[in-house]
C-alpha atoms as a PDB file:
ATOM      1  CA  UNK A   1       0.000   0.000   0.000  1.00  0.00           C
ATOM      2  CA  UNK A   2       1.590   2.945  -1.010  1.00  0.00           C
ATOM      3  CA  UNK A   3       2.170   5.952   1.585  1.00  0.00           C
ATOM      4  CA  UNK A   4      -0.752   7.970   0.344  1.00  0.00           C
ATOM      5  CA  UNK A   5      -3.154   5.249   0.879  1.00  0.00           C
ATOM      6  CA  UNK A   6      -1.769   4.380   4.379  1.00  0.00           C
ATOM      7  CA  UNK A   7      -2.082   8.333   5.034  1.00  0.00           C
ATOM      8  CA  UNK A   8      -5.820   8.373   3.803  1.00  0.00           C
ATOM      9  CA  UNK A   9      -6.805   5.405   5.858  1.00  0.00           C
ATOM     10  CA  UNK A  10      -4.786   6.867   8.875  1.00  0.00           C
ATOM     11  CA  UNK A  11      -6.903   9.973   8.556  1.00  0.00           C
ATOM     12  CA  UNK A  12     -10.317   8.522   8.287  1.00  0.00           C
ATOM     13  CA  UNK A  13     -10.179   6.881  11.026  1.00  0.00           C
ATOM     14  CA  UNK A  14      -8.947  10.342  13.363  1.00  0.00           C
ATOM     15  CA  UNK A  15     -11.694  11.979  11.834  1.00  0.00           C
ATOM     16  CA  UNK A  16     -14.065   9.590  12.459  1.00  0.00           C
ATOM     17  CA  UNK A  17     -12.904   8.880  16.156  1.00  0.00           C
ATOM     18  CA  UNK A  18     -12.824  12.940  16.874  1.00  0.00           C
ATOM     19  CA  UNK A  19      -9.197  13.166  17.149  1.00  0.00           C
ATOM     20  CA  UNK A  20      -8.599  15.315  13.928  1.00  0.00           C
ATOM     21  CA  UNK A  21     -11.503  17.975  15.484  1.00  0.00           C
ATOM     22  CA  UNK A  22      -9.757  18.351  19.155  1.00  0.00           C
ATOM     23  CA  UNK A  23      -6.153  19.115  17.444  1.00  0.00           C
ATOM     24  CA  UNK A  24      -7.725  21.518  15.219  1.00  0.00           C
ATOM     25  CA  UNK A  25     -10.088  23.301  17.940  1.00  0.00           C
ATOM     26  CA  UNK A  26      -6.801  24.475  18.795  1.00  0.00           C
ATOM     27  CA  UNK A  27      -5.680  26.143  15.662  1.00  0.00           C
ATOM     28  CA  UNK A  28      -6.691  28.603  13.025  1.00  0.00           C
ATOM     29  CA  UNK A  29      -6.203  27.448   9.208  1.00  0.00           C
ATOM     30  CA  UNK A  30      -5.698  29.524   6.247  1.00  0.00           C
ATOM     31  CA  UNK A  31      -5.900  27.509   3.146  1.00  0.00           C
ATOM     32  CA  UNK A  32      -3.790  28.464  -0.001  1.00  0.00           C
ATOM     33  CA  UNK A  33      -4.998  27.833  -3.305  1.00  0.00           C
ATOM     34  CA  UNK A  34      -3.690  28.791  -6.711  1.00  0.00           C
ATOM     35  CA  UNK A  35      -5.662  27.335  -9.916  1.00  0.00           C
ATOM     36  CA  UNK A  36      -8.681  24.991  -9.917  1.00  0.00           C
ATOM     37  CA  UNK A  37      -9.085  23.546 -13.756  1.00  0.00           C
ATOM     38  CA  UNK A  38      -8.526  20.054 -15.423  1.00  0.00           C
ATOM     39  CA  UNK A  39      -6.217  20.913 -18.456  1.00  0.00           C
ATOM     40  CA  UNK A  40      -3.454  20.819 -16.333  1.00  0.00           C
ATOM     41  CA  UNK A  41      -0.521  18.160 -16.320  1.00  0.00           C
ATOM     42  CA  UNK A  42      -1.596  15.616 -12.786  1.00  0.00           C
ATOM     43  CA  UNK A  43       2.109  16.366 -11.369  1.00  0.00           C
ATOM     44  CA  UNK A  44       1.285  20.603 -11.785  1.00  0.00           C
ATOM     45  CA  UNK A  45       2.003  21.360  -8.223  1.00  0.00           C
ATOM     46  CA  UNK A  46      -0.445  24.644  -8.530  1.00  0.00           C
ATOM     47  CA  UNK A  47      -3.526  22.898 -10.334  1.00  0.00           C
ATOM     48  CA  UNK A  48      -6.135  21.121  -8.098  1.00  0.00           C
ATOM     49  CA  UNK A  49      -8.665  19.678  -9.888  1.00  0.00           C
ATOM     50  CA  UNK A  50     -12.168  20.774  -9.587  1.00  0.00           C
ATOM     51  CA  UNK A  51     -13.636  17.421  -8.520  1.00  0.00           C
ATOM     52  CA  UNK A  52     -10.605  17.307  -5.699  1.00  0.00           C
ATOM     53  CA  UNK A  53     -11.145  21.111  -5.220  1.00  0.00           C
ATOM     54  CA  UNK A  54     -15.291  19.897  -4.116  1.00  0.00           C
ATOM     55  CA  UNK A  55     -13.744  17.184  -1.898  1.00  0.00           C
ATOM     56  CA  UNK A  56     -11.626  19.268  -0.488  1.00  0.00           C
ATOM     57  CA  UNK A  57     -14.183  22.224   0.686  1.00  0.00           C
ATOM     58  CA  UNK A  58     -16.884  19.724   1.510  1.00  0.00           C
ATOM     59  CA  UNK A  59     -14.699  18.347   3.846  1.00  0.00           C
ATOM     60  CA  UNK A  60     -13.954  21.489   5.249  1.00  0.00           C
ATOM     61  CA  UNK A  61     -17.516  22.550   5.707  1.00  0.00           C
ATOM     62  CA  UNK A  62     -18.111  19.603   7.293  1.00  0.00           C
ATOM     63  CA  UNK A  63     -15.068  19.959  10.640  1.00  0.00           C
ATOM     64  CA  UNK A  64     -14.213  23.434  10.077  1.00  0.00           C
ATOM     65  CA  UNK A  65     -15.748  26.609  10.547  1.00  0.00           C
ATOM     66  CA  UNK A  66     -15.652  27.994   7.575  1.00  0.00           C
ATOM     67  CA  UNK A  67     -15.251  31.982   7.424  1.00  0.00           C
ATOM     68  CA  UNK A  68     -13.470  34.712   5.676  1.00  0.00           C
ATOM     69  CA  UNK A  69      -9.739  35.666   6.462  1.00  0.00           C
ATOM     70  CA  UNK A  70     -10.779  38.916   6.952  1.00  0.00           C
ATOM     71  CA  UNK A  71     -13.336  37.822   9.768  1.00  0.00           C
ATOM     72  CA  UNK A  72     -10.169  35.790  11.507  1.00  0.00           C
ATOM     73  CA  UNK A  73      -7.965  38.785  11.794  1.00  0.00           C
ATOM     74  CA  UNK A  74     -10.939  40.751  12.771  1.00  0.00           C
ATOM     75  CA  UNK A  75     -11.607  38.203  15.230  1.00  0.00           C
ATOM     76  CA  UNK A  76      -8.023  38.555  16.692  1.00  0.00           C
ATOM     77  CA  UNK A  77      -7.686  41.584  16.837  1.00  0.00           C
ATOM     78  CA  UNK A  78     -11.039  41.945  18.893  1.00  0.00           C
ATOM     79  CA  UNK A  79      -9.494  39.462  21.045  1.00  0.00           C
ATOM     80  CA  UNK A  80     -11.995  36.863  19.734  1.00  0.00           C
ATOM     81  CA  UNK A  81     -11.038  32.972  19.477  1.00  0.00           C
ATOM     82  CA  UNK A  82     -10.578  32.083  16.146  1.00  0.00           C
ATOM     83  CA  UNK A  83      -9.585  28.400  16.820  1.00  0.00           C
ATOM     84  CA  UNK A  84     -11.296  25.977  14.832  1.00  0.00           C
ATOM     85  CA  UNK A  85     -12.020  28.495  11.913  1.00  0.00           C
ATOM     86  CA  UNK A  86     -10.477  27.972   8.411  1.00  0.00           C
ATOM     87  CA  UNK A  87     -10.477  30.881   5.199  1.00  0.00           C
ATOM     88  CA  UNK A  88     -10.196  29.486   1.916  1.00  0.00           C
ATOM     89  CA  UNK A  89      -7.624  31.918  -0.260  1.00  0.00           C
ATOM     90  CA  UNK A  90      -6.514  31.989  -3.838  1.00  0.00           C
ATOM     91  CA  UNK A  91      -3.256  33.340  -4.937  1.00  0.00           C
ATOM     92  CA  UNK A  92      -2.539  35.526  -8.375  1.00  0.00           C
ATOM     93  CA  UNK A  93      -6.094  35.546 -10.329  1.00  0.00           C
ATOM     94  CA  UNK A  94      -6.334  32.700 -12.663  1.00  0.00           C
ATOM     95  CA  UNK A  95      -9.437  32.731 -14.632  1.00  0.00           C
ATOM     96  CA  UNK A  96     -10.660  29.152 -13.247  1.00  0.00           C
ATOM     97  CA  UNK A  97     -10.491  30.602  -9.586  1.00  0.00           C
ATOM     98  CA  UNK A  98     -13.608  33.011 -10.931  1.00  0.00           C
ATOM     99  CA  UNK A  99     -15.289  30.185 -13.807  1.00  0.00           C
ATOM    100  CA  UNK A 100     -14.214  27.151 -11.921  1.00  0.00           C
ATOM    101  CA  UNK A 101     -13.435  27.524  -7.826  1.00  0.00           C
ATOM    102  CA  UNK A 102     -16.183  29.921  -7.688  1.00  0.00           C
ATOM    103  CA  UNK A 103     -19.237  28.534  -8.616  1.00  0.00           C
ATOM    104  CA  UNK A 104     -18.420  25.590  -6.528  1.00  0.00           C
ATOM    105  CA  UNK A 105     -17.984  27.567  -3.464  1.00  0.00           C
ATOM    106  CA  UNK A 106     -21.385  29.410  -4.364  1.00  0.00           C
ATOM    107  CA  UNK A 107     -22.962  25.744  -3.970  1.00  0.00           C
ATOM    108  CA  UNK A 108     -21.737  24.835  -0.929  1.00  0.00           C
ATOM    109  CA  UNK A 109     -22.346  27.968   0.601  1.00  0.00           C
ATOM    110  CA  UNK A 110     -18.857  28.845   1.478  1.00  0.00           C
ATOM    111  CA  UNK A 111     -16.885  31.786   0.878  1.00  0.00           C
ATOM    112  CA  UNK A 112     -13.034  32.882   0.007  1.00  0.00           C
ATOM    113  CA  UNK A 113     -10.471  35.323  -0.253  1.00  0.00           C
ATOM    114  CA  UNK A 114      -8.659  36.087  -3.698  1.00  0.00           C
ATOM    115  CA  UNK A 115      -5.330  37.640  -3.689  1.00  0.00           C
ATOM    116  CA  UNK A 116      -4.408  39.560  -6.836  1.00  0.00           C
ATOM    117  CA  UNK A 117      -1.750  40.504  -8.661  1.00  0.00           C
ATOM    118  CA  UNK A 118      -3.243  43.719 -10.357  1.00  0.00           C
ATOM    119  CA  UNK A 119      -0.565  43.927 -13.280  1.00  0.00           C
ATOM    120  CA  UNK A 120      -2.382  40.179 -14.454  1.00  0.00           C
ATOM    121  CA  UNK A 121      -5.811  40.706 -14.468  1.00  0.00           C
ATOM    122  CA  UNK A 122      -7.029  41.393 -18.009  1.00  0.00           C
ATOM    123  CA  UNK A 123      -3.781  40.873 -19.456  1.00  0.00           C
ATOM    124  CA  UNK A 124      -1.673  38.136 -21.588  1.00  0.00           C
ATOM    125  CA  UNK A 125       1.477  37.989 -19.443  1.00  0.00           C
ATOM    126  CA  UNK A 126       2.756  34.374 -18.633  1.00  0.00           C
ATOM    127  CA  UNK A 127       5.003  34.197 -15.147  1.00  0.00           C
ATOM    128  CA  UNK A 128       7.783  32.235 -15.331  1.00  0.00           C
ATOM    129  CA  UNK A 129       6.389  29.616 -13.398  1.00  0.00           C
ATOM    130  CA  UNK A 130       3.698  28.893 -16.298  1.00  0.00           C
ATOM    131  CA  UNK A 131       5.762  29.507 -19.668  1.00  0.00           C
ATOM    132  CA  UNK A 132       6.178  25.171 -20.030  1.00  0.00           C
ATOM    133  CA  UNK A 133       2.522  24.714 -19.796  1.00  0.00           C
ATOM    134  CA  UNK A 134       0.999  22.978 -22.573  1.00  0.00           C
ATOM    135  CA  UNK A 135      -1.850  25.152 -22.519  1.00  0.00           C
ATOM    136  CA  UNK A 136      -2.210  28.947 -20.645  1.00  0.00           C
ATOM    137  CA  UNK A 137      -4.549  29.371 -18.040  1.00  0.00           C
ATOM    138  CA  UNK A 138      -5.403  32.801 -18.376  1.00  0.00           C
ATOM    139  CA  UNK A 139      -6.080  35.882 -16.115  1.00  0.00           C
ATOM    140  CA  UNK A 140      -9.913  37.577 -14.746  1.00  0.00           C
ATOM    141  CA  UNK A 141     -10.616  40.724 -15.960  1.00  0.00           C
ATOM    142  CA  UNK A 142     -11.848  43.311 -13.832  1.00  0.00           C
ATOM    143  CA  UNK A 143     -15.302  42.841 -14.328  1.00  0.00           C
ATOM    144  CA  UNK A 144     -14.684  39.215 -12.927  1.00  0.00           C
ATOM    145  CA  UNK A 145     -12.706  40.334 -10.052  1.00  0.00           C
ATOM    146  CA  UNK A 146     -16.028  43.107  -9.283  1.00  0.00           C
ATOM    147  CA  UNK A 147     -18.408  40.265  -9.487  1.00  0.00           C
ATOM    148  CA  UNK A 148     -16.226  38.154  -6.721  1.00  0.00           C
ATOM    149  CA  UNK A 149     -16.370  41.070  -4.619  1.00  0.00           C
ATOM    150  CA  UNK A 150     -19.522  41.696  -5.395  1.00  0.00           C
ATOM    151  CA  UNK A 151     -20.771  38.560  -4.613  1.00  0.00           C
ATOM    152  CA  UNK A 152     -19.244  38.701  -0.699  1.00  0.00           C
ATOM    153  CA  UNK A 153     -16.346  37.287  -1.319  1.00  0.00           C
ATOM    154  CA  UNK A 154     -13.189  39.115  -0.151  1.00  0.00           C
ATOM    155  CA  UNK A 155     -10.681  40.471  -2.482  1.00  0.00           C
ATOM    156  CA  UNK A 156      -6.828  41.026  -1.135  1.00  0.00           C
ATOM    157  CA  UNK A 157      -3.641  42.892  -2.870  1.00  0.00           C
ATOM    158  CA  UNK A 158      -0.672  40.547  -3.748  1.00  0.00           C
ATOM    159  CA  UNK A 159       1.375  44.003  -5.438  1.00  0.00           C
ATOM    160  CA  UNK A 160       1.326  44.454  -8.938  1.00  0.00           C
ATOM    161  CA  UNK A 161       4.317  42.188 -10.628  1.00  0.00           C
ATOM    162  CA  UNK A 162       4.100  39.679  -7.774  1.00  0.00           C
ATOM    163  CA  UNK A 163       7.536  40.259  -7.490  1.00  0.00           C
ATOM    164  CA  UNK A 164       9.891  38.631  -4.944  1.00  0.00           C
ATOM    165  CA  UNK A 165       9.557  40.902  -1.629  1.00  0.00           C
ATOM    166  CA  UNK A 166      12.790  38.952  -0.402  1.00  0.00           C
ATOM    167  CA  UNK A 167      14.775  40.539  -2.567  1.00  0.00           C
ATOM    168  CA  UNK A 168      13.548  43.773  -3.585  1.00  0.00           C
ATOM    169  CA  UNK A 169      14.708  47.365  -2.290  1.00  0.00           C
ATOM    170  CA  UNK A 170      12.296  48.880  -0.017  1.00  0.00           C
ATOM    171  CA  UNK A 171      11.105  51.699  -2.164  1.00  0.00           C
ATOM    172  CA  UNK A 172      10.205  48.914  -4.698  1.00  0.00           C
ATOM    173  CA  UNK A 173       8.186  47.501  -2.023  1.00  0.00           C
ATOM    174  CA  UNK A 174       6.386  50.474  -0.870  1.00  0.00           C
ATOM    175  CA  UNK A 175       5.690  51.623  -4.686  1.00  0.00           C
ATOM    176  CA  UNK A 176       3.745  48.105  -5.749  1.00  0.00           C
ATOM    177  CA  UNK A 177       1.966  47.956  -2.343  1.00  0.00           C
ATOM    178  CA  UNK A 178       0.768  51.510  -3.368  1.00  0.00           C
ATOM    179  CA  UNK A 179      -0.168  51.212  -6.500  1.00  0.00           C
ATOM    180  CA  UNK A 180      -1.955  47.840  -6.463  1.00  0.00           C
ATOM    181  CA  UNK A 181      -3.548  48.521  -3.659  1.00  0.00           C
ATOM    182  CA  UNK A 182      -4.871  51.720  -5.280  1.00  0.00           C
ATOM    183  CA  UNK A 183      -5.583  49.818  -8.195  1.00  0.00           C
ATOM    184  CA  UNK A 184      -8.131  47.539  -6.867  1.00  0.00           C
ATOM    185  CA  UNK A 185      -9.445  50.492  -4.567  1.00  0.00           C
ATOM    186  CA  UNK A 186     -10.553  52.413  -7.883  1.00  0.00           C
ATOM    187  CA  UNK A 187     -11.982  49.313 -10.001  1.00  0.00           C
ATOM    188  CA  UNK A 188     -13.518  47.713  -6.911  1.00  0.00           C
ATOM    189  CA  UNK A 189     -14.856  50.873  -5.285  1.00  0.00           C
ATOM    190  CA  UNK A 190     -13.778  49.534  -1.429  1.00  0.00           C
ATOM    191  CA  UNK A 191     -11.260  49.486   1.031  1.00  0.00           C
ATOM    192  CA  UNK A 192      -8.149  46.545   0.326  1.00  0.00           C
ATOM    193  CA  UNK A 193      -6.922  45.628   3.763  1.00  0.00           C
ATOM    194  CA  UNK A 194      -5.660  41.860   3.068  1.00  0.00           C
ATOM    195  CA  UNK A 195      -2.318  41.427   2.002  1.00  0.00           C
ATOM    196  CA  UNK A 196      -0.647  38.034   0.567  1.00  0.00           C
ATOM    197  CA  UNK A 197       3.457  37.401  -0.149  1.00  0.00           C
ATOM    198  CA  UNK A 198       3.750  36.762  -4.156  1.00  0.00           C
ATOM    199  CA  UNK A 199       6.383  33.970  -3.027  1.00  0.00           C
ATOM    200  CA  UNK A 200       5.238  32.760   0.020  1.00  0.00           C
ATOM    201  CA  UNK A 201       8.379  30.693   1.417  1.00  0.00           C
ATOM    202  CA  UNK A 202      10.393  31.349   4.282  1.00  0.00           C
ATOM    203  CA  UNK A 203      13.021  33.525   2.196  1.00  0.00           C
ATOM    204  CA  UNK A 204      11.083  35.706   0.622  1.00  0.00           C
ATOM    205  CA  UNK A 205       9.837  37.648   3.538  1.00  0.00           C
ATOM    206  CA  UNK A 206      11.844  39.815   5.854  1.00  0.00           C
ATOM    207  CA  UNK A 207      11.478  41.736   8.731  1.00  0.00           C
ATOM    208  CA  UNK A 208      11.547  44.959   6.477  1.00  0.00           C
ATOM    209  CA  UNK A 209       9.064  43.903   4.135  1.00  0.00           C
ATOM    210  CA  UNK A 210       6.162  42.936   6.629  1.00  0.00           C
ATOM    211  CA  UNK A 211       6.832  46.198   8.555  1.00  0.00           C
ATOM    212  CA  UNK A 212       6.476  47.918   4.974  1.00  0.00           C
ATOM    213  CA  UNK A 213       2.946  45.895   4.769  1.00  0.00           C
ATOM    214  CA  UNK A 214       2.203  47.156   8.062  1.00  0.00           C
ATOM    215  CA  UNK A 215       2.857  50.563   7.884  1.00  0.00           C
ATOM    216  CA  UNK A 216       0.972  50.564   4.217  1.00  0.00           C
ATOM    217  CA  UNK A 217      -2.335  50.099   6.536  1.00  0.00           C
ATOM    218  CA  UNK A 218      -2.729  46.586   5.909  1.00  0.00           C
ATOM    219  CA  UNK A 219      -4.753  44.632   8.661  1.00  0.00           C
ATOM    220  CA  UNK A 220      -2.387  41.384   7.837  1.00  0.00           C
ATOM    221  CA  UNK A 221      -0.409  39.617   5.681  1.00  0.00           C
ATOM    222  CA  UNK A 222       0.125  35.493   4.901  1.00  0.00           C
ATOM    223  CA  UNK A 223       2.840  33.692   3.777  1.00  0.00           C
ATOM    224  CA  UNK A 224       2.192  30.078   2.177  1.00  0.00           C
ATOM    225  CA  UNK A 225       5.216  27.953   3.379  1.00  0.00           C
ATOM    226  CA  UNK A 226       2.896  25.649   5.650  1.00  0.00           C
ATOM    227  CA  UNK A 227       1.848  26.099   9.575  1.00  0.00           C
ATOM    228  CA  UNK A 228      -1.523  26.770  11.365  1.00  0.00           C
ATOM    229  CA  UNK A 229      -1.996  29.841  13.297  1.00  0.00           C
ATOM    230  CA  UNK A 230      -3.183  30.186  17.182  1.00  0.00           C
ATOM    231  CA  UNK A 231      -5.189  32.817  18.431  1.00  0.00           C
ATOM    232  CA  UNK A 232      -1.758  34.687  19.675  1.00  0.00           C
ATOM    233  CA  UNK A 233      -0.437  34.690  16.350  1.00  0.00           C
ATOM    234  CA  UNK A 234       0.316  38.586  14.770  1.00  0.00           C
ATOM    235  CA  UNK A 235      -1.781  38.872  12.365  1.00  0.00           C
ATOM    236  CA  UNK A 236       1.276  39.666  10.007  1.00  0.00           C
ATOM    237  CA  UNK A 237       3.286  36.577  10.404  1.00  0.00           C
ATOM    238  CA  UNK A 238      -0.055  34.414   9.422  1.00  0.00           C
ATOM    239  CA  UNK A 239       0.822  30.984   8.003  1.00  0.00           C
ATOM    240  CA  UNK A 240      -1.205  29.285   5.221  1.00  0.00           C
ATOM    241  CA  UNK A 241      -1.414  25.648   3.993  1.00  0.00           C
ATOM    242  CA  UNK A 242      -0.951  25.062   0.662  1.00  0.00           C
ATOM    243  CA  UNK A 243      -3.391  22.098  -0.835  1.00  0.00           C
ATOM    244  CA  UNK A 244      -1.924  21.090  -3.676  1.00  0.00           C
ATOM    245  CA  UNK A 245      -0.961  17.495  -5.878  1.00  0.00           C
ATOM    246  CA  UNK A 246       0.867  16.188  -2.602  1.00  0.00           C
ATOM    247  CA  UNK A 247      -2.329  16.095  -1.280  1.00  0.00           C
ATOM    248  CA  UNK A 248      -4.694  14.109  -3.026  1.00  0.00           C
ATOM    249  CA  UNK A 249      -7.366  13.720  -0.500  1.00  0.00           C
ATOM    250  CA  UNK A 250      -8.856  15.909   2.299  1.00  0.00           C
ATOM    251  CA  UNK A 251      -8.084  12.663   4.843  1.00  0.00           C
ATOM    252  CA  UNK A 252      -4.416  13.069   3.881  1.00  0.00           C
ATOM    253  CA  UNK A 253      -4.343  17.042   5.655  1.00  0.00           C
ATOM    254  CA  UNK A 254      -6.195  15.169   8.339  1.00  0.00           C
ATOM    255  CA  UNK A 255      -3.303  13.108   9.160  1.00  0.00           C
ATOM    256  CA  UNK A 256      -0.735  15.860   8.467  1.00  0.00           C
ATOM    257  CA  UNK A 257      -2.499  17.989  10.965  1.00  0.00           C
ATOM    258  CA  UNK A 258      -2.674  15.471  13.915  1.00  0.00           C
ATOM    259  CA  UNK A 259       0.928  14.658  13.114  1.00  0.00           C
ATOM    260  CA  UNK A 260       1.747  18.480  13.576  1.00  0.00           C
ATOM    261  CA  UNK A 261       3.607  18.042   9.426  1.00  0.00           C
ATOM    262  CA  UNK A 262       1.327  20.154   7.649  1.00  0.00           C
END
């Protein structure tokens, strides 16, 4: 039985004995997402399919509370508990998170944050991370990204490049926070307080940069290298989990989370 399966089974059974709901009543979880389609290669570590995308949040609804990120760092910073709540986020603004993720979530009644990188929407530019596709996902355009918000989901800034914050001067910071931030604030008509790292790992954020995010007016910002969040945690060192190919069911997280690996 290959290590997958053993993980699956090992998970089903902590769910279903109530061990995988006491470890995370002690823990927030922000869930990172990028694109949601099935035209992508199996091993494309960004692409969850949509039917594994469904299993994922109906599993979610069923031992989380599900809310929005921006009611978690309200919640903390009202002094609220926000153990046992999860968010649901997207990262860049792939077309499929607004035809694809979205209508999904609709059905299930859940909701999600979408980070975006302004200088993408409505455009043809291809990162560097997608130029070997066989096929291009493509970007929203702003219309898409007003219906989102229009529809109650929340809408965050993730600068206009997505360029590496770990590495950048800190007037290069400062300017894309700025103007993406503006950006969305003039096409979406409301306030942007939800911030997201365009590379989320461990070197790509510094001390500088968050304070940069934090004196921009930002109410948080997330990184995506892994790691649940208490109810202590500042709300601009806020982990995410990325679900992604190495998971290919929700029972896998399960175990990862009991096992303190995710």
């Amino acid at each position: 039985m290959s290590a997958k399966l053993v993980k699956s089974a090992v998970g089903r059974l902590l769910t279903s004995t109530g061990a995988f709901r006491r470890k995370i009543g002690k823990h927030e979880t922000i869930t990172a997402f990028h694109r949601v389609n099935d035209f992508m290669p199996s091993d494309d570590s960004l692409t969850c399919p949509p039917d594994v995308f469904r299993t994922f949040c109906s599993f979610f609804k069923e031992h989380y509370d599900v809310v929005r990120l921006s009611d978690q760092v309200r919640a903390r910073r009202e002094g609220r508990p926000t153990t046992g709540t999860l968010s649901i986020t997207f990262d860049d603004g792939y077309l499929d998170n607004y035809a694809v993720a979205a209508p999904i979530l609709k059905e299930l009644g859940l909701t999600a944050t979408f980070f975006v990188t302004t200088g993408f929407v409505q455009s043809n530019s291809i990162p560097f991370w997608d130029r070997e596709l066989p096929k291009q996902p493509g970007w929203m355009n702003w219309d898409q990204v007003r219906e989102l918000a229009d529809n109650g989901f929340d809408i965050g800034c993730h600068t206009v490049t997505h360029l590496d914050m770990g590495k950048c001067s800190p007037e290069q910071i400062r300017a894309e926070l700025r103007e993406s931030r503006a950006e969305l604030e003039r096409r979406l008509g409301r306030p942007i307080t939800l911030f997201a790292y365009p590379f989320g790992a461990r070197n790509n954020i510094t001390e500088t940069s968050r304070e940069i995010v934090r004196e921009e007016g930002f109410d948080c910002c997330v990184s995506c290298c892994g790691g649940v969040n208490s109810d202590a945690t500042d709300p601009f060192e806020l982990n995410r989990v990325a679900i992604s190919n190495w998971f290919d069911t929700p029972y896998q997280l399960a175990t990862e989370v009991v096992l303190d690996k995710v």
